[in-house]
N, C-alpha and C. Protein backbone atom coordinates (compact mmCIF):
# COMPACT_ATOMS: atom_id res chain seq x y z
N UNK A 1 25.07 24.83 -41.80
CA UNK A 1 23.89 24.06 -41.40
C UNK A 1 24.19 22.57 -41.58
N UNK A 2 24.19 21.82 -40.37
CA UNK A 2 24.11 20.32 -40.47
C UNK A 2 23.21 19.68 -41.34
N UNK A 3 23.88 18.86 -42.47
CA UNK A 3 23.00 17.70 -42.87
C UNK A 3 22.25 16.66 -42.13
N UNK A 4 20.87 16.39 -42.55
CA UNK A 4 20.10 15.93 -42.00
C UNK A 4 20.46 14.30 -41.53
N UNK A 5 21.34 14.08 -42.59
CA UNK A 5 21.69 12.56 -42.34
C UNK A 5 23.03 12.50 -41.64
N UNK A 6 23.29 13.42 -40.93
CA UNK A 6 24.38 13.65 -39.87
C UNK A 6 23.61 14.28 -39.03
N UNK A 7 22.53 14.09 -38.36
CA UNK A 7 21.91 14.33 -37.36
C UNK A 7 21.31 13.38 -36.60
N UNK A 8 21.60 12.74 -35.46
CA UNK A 8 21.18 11.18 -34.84
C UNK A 8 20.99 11.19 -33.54
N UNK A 9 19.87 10.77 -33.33
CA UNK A 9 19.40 10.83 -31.35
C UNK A 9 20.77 10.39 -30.82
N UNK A 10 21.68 9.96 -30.92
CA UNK A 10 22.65 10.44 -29.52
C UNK A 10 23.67 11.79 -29.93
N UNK A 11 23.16 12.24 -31.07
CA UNK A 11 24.38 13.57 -31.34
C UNK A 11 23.44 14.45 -30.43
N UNK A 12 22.30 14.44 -30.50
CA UNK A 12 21.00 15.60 -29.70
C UNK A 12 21.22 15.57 -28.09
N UNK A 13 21.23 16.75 -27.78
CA UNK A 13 21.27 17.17 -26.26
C UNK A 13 19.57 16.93 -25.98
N UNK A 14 19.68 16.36 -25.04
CA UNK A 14 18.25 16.39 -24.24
C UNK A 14 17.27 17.84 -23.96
N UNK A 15 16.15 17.90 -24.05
CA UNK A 15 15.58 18.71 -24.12
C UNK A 15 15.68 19.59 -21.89
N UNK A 16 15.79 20.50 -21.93
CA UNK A 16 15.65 20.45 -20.31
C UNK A 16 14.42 20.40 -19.65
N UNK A 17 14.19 20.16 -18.16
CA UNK A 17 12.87 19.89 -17.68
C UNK A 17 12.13 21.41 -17.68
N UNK A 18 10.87 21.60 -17.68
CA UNK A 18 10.46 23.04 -17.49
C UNK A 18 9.06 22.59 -16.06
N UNK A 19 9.22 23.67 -15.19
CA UNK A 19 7.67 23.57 -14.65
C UNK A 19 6.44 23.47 -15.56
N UNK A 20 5.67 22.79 -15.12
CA UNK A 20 4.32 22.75 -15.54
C UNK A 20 3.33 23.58 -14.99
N UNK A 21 2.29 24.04 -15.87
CA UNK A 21 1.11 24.29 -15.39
C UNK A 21 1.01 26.14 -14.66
N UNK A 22 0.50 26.45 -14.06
CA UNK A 22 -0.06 25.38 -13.55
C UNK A 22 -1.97 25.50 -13.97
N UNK A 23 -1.99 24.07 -14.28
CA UNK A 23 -3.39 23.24 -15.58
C UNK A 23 -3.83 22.63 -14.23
N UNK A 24 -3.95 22.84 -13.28
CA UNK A 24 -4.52 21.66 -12.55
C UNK A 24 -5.98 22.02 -12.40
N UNK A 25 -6.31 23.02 -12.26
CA UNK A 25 -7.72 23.38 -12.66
C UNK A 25 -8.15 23.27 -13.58
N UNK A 26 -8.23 22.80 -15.01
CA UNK A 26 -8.60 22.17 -16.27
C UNK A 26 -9.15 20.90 -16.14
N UNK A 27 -8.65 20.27 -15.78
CA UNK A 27 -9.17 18.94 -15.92
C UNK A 27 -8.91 17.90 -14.87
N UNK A 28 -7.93 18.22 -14.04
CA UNK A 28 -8.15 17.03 -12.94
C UNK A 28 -9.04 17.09 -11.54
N UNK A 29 -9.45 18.40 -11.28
CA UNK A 29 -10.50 18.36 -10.01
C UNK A 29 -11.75 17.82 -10.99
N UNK A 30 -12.66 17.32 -10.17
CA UNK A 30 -14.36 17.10 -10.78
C UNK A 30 -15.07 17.44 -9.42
N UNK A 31 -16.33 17.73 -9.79
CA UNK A 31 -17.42 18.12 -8.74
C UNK A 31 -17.12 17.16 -7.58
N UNK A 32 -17.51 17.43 -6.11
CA UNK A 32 -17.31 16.88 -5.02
C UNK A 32 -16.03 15.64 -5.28
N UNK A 33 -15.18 16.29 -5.16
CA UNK A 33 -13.89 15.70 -5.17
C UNK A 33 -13.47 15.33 -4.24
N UNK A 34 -13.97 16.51 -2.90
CA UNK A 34 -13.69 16.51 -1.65
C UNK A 34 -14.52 15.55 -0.45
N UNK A 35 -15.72 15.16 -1.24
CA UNK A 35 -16.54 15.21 -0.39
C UNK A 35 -16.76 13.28 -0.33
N UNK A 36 -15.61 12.79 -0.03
CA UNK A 36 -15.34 11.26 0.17
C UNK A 36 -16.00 10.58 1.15
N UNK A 37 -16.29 10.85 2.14
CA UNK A 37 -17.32 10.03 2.81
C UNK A 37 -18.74 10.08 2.31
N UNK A 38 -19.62 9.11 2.62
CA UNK A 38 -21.00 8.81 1.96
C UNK A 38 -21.54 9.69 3.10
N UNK A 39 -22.95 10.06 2.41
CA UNK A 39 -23.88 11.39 3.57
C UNK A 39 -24.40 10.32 4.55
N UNK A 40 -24.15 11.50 5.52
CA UNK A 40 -24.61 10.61 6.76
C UNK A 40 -23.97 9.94 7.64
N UNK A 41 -22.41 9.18 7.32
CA UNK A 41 -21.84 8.06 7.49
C UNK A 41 -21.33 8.25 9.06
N UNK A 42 -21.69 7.80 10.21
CA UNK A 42 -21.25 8.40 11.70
C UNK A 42 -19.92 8.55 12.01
N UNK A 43 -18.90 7.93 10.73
CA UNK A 43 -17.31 8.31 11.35
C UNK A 43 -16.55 9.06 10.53
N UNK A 44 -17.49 9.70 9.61
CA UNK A 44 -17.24 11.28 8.89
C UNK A 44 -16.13 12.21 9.67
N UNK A 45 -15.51 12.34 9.54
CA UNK A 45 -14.10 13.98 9.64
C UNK A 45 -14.27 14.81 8.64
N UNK A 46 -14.12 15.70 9.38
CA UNK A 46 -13.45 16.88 8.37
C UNK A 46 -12.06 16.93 8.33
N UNK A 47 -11.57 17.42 7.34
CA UNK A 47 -10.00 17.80 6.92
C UNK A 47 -9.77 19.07 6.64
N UNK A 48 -9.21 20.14 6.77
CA UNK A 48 -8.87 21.28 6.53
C UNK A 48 -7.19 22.00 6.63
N UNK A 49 -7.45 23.07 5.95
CA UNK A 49 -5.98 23.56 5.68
C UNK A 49 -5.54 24.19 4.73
N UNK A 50 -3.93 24.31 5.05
CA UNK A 50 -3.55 25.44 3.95
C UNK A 50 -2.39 24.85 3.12
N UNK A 51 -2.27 25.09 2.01
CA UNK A 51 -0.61 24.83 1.24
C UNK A 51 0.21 25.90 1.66
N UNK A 52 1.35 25.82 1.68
CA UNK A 52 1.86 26.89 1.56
C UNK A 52 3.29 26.89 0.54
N UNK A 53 4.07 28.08 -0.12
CA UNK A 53 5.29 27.56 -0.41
C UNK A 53 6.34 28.02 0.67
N UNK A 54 7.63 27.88 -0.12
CA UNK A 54 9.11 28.39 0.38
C UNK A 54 8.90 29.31 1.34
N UNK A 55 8.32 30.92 0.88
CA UNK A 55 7.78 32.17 1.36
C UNK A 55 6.99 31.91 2.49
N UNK A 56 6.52 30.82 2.98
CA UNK A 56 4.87 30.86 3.93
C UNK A 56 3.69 32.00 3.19
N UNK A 57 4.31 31.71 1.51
CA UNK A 57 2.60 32.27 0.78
C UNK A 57 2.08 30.84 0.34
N UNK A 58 0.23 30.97 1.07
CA UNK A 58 -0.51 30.30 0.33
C UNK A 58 -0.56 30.02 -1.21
N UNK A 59 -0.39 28.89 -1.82
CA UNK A 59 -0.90 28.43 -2.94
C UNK A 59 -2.16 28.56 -3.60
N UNK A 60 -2.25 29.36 -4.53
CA UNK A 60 -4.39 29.04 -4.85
C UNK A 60 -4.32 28.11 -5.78
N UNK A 61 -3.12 27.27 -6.30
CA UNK A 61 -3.67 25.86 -7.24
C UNK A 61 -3.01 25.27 -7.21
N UNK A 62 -2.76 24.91 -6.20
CA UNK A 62 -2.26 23.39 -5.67
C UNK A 62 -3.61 22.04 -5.64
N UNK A 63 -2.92 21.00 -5.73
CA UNK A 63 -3.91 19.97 -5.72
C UNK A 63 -3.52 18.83 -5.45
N UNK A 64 -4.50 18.47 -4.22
CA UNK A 64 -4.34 17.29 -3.22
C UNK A 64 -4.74 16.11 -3.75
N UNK A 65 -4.36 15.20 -3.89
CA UNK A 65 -4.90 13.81 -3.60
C UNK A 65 -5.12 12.89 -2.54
N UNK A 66 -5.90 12.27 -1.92
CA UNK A 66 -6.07 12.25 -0.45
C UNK A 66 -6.46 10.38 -1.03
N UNK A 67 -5.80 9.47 -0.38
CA UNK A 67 -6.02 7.68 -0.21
C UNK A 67 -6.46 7.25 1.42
N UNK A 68 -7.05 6.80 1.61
CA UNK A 68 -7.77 6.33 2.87
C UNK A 68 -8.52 5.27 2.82
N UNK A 69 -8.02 4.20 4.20
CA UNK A 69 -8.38 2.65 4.63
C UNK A 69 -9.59 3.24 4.78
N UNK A 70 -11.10 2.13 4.97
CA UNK A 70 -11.96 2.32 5.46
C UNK A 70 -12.05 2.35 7.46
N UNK A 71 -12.84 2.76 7.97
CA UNK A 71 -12.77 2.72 9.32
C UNK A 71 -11.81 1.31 9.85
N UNK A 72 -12.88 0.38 9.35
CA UNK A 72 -12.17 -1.16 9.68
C UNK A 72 -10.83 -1.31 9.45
N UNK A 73 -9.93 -0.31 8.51
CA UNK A 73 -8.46 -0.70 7.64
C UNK A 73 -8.35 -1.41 6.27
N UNK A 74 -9.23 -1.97 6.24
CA UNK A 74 -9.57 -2.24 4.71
C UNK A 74 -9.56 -1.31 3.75
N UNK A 75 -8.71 -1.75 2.50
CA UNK A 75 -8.76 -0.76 1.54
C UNK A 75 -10.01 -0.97 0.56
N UNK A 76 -10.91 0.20 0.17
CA UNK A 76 -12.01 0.14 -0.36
C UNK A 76 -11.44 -0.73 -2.07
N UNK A 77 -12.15 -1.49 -2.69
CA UNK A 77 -12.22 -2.10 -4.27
C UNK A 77 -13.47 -1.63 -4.52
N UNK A 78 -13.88 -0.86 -4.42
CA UNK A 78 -15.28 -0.16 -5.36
C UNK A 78 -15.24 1.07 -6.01
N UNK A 79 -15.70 0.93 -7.72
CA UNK A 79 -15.29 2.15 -8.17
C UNK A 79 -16.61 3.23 -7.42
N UNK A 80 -15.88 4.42 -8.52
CA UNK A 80 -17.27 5.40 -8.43
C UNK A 80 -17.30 6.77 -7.91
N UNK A 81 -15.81 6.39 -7.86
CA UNK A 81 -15.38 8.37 -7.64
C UNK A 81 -15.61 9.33 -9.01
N UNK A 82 -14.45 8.77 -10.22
CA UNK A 82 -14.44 9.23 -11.32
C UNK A 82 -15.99 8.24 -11.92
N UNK A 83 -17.36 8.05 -11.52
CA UNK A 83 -18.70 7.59 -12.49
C UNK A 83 -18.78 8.14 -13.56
N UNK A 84 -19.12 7.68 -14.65
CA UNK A 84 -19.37 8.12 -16.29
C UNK A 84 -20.96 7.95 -16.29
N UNK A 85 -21.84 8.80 -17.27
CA UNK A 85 -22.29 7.94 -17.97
C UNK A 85 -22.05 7.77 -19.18
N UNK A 86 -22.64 5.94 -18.86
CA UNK A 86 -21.92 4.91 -20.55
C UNK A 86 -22.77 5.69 -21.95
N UNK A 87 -23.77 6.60 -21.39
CA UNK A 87 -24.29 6.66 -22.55
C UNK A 87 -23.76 7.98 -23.42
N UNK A 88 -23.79 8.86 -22.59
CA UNK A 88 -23.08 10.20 -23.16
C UNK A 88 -21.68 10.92 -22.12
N UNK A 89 -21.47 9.87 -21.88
CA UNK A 89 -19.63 10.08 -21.00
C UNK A 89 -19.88 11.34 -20.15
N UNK A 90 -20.98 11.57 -19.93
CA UNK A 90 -20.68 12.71 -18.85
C UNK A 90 -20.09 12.39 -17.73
N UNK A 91 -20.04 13.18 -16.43
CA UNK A 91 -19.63 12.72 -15.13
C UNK A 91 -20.55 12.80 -14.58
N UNK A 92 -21.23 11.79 -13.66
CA UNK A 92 -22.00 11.45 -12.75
C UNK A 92 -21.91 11.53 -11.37
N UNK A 93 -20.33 11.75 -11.09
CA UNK A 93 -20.19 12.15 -9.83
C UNK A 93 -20.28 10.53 -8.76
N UNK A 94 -20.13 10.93 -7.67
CA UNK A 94 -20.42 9.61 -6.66
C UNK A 94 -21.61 9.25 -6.26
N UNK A 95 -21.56 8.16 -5.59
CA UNK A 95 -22.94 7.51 -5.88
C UNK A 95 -23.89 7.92 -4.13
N UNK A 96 -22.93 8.48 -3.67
CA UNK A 96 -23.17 8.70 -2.09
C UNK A 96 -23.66 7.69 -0.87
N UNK A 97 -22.93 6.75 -1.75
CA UNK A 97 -23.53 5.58 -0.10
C UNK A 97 -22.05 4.72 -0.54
N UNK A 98 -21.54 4.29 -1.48
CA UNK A 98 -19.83 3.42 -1.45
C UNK A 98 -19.02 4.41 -1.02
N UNK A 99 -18.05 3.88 -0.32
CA UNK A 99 -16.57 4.78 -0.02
C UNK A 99 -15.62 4.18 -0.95
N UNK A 100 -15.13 5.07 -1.75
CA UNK A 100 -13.91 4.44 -2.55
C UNK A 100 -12.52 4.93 -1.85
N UNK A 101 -12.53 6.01 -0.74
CA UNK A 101 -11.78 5.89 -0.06
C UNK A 101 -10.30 7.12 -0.83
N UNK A 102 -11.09 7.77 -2.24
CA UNK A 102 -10.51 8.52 -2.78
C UNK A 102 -10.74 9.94 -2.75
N UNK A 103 -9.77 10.67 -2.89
CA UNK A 103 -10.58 12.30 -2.84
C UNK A 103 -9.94 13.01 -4.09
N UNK A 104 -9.79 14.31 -5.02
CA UNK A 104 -8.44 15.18 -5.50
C UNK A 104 -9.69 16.64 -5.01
N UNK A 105 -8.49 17.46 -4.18
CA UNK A 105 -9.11 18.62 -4.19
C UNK A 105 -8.40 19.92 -4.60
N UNK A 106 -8.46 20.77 -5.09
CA UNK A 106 -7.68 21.65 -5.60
C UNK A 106 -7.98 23.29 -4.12
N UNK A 107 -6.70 23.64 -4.24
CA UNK A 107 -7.14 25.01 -3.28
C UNK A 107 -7.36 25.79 -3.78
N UNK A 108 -8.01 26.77 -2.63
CA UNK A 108 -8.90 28.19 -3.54
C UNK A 108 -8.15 28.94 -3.94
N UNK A 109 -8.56 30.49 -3.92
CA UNK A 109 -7.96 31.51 -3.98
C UNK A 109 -6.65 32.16 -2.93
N UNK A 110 -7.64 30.95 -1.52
CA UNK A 110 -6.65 31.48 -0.25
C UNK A 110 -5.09 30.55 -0.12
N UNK A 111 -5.32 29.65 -0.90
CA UNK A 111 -4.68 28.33 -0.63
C UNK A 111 -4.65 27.59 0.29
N UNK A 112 -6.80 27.61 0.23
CA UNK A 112 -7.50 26.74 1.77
C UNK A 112 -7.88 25.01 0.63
N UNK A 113 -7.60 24.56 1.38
CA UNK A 113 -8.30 22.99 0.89
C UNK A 113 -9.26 22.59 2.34
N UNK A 114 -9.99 21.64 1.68
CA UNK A 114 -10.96 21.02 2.71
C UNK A 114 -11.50 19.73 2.24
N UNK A 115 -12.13 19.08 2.83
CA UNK A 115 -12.41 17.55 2.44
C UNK A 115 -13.59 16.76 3.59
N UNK A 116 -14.33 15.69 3.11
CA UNK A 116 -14.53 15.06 4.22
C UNK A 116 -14.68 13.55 4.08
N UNK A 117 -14.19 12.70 5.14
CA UNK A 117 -13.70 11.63 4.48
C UNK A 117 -14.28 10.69 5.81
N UNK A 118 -13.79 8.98 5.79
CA UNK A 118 -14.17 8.35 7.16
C UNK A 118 -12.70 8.18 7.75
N UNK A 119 -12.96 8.72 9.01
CA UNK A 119 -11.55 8.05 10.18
C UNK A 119 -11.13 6.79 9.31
N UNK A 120 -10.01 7.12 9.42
CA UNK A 120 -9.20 6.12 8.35
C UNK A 120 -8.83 4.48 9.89
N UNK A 121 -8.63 3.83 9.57
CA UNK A 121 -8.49 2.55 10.54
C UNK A 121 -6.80 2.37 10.27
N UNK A 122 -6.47 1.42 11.31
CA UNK A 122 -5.23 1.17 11.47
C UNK A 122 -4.88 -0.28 9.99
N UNK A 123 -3.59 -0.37 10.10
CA UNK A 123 -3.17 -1.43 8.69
C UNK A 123 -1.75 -1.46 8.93
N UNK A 124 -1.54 -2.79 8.81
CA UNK A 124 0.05 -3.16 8.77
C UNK A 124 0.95 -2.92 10.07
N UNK A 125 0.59 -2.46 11.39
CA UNK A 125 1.57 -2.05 12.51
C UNK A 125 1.34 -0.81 12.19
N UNK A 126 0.47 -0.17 11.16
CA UNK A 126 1.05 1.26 11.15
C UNK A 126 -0.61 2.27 12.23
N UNK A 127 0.22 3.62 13.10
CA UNK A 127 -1.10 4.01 13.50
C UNK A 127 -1.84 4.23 11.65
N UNK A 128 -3.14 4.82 12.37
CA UNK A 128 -4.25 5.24 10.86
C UNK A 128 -3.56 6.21 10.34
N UNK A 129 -3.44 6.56 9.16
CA UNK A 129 -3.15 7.16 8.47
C UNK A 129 -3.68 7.85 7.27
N UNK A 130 -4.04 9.50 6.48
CA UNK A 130 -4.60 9.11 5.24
C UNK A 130 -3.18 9.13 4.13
N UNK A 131 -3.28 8.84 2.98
CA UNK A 131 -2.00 9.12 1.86
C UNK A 131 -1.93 10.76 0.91
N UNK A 132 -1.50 11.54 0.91
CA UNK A 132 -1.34 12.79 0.57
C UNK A 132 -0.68 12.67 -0.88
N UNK A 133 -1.10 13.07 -2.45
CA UNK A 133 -0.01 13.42 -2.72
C UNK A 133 -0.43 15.15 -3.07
N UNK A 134 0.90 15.56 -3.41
CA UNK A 134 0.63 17.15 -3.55
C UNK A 134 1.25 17.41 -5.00
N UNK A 135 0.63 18.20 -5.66
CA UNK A 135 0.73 18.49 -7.12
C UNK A 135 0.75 20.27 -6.81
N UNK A 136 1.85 21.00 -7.45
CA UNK A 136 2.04 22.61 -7.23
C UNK A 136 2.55 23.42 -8.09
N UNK A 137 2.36 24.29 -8.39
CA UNK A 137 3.47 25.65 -9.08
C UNK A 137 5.12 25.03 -8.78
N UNK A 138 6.02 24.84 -9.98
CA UNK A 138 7.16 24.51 -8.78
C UNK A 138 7.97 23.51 -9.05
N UNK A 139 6.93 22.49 -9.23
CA UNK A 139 7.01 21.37 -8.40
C UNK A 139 7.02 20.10 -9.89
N UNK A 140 8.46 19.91 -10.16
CA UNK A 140 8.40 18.76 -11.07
C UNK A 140 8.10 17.31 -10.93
N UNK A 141 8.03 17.15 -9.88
CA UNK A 141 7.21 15.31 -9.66
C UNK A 141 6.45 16.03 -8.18
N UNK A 142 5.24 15.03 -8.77
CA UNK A 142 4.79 15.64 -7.17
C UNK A 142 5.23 14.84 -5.85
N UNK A 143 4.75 15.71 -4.64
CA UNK A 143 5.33 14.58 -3.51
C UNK A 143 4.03 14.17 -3.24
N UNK A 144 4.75 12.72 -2.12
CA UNK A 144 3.74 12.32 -1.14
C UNK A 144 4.00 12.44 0.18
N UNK A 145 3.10 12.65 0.98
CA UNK A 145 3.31 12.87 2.25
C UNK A 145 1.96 11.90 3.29
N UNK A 146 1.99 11.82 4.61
CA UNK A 146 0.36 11.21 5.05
C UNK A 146 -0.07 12.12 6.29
N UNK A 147 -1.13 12.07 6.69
CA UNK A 147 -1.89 12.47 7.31
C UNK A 147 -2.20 11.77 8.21
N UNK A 148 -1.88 11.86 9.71
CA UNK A 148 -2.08 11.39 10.46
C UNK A 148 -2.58 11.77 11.87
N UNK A 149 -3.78 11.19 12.60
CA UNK A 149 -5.12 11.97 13.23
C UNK A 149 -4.25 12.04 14.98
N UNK A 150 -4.66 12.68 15.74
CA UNK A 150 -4.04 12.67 17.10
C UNK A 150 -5.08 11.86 17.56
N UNK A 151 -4.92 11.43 19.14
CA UNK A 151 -6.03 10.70 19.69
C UNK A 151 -5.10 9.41 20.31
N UNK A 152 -4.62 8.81 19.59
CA UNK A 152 -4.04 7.68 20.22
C UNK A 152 -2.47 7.80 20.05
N UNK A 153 -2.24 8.51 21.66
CA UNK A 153 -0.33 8.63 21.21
C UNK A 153 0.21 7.87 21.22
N UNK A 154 -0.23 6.38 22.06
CA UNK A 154 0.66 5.31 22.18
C UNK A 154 1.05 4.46 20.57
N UNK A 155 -0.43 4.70 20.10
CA UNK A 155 0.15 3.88 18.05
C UNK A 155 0.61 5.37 17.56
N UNK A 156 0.71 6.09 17.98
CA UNK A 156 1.38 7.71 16.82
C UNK A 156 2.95 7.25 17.15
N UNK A 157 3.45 6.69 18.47
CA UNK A 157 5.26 6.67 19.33
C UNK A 157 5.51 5.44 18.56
N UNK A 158 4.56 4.49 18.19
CA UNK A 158 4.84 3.25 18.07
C UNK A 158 4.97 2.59 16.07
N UNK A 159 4.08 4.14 15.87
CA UNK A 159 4.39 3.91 14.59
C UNK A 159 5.77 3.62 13.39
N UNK A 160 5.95 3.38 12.62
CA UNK A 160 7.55 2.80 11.82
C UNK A 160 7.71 4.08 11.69
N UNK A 161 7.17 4.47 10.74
CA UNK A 161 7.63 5.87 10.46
C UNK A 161 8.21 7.27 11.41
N UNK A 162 6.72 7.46 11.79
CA UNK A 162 7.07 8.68 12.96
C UNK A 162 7.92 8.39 14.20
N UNK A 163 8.02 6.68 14.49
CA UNK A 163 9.01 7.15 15.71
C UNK A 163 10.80 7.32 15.01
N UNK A 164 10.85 7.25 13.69
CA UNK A 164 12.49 7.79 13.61
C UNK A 164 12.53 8.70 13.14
N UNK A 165 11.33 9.63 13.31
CA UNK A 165 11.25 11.04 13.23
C UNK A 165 11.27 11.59 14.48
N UNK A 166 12.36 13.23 14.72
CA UNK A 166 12.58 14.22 15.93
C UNK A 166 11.40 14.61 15.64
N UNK A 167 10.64 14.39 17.10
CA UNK A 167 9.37 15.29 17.17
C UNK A 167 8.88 16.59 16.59
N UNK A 168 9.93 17.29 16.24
CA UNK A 168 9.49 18.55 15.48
C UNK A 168 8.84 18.35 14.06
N UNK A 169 9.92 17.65 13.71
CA UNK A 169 9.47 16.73 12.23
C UNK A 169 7.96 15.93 12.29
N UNK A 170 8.23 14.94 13.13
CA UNK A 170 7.20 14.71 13.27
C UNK A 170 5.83 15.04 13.06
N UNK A 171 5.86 15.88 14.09
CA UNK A 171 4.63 16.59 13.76
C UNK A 171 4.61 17.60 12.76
N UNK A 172 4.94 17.74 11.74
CA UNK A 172 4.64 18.11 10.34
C UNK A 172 3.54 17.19 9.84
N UNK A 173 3.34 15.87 10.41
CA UNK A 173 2.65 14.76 9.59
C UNK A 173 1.31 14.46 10.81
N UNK A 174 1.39 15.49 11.83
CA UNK A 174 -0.11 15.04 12.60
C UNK A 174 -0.61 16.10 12.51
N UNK A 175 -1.95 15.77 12.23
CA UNK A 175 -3.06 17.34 12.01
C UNK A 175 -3.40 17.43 13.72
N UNK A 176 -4.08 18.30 13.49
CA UNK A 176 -4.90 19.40 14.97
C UNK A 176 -5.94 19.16 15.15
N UNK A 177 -5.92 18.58 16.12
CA UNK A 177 -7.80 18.60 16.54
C UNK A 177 -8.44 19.82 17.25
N UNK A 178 -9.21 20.34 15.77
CA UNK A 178 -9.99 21.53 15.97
C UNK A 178 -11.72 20.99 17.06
N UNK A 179 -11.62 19.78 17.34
CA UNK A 179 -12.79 19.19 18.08
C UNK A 179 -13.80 18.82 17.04
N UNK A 180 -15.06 18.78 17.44
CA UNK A 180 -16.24 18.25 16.73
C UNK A 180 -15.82 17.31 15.15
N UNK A 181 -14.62 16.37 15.58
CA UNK A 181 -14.30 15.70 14.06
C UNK A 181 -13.64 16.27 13.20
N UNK A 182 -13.00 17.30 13.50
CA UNK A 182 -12.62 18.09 12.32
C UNK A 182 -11.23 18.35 13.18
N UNK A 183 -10.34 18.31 11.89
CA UNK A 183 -8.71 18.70 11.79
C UNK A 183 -8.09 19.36 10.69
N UNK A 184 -6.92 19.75 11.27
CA UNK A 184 -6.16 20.70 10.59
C UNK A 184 -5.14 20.41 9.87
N UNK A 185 -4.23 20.28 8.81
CA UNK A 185 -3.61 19.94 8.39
C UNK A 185 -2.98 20.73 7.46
N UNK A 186 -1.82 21.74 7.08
CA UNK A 186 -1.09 22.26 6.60
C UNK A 186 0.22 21.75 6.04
N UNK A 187 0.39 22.10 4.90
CA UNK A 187 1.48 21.61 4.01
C UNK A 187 2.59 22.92 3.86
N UNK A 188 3.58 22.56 4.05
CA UNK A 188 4.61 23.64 4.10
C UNK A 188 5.56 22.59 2.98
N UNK A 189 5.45 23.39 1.83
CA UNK A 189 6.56 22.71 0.78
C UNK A 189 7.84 22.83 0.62
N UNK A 190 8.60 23.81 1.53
CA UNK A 190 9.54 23.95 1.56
C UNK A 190 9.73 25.42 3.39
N UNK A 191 11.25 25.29 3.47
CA UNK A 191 11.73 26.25 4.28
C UNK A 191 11.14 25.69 5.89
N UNK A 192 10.88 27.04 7.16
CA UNK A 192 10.62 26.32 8.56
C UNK A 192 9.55 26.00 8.50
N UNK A 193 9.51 24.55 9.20
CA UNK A 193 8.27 23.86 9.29
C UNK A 193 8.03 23.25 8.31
N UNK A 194 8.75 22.94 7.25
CA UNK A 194 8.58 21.92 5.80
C UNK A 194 8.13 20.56 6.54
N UNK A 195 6.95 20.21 5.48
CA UNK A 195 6.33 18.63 5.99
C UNK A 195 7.34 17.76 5.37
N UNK A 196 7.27 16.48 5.77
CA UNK A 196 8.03 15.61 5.62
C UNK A 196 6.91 15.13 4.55
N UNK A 197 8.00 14.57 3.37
CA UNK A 197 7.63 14.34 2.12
C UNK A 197 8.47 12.74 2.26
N UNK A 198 8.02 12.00 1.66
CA UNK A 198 8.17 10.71 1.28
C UNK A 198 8.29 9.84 0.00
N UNK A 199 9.87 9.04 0.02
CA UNK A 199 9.87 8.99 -1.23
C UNK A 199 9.93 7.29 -1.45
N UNK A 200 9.49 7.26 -2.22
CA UNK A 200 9.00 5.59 -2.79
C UNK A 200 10.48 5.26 -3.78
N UNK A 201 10.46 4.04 -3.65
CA UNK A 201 11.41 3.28 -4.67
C UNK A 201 10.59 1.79 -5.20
């Protein structure tokens, strides 16, 4: 048995990484997580869809994070997604008339997510876009990926991103217009049809 005073953080092997969780149902969804646009608001979407993994099996606890410009492209500065109250720290939930332009939604049992948010506006040369990240079984850093609406192909060809993407690819990153405002959007985390994931430096 090694003496203690012959034992020193660089003689120690690093501990190895392990998956997490999966905890994502504990504590990071809160009530209407999903439900990001204010009631009423006329440029309301729906978002819908499935996770999936490697297999093309649905996920039931995976969890989305969803970032979105306001209609105009402006990024919202108003809190009030995560509201407290100051007096007994509960959660208060949103206030239903600010857009903070934030969502986290966790999937069900089916590994369906859903959301509803405002048509996101254009910013920077880029078409509209929303910001995805995905948190999973699996999955040691999460990714990010975006969401991006059909409707205008000439800013979808013209965009930085998607045009040095092969159209197949591509469209991993444009949802479906199911009509009446509402789209489709599926995450494939790995294998055919894997979404294009995006990595920051």
């Amino acid at each position: 048995m090694p003496k203690i005073d012959t034992i020193r953080p660089e003689t120690v092997l690093p501990t190895p990484s392990h998956t997490v969780g999966p905890f994502y149902g504990h504590a990071l969804p809160f009530p209407g997580g999903g439900d990001i646009a204010p009631v009423g608001h006329p440029d309301t979407i729906a978002l819908q869809g499935y996770v999936y993994d490697g297999g093309s099996d649905p996920l039931p606890d995976a969890l989305l994070e969803l970032w979105g410009p306001a209609p105009d492209g402006r990024l919202p500065q108003v809190d009030g997604t995560l509201r407290r109250d100051p007096a007994t720290g509960g959660f208060l939930g949103r206030n239903g008339v600010e857009f903070t332009g934030f969502g986290r939604i966790q999937t069900d049992a089916n590994g369906h997510w859903s959301a509803r948010t405002l048509r996101p506006g254009a910013r920077g040369g880029n078409a509209p876009y929303l910001s995805v990240c995905v948190f999973a079984r699996g999955l040691l850093v999460h990714l990010f990926t975006r969401i991006y609406l059909p409707g205008d192909e000439v800013a979808l060809a013209a965009d930085p991103l998607l045009s040095r993407l092969p159209k197949e690819r591509r469209d991993t990153l444009v949802a479906r217009d199911q009509g009446q405002s509402t789209y489709r959007f599926d995450i494939r985390l790995q294998g055919e049809g894997e979404t294009v994931f995006l990595e920051f430096q």
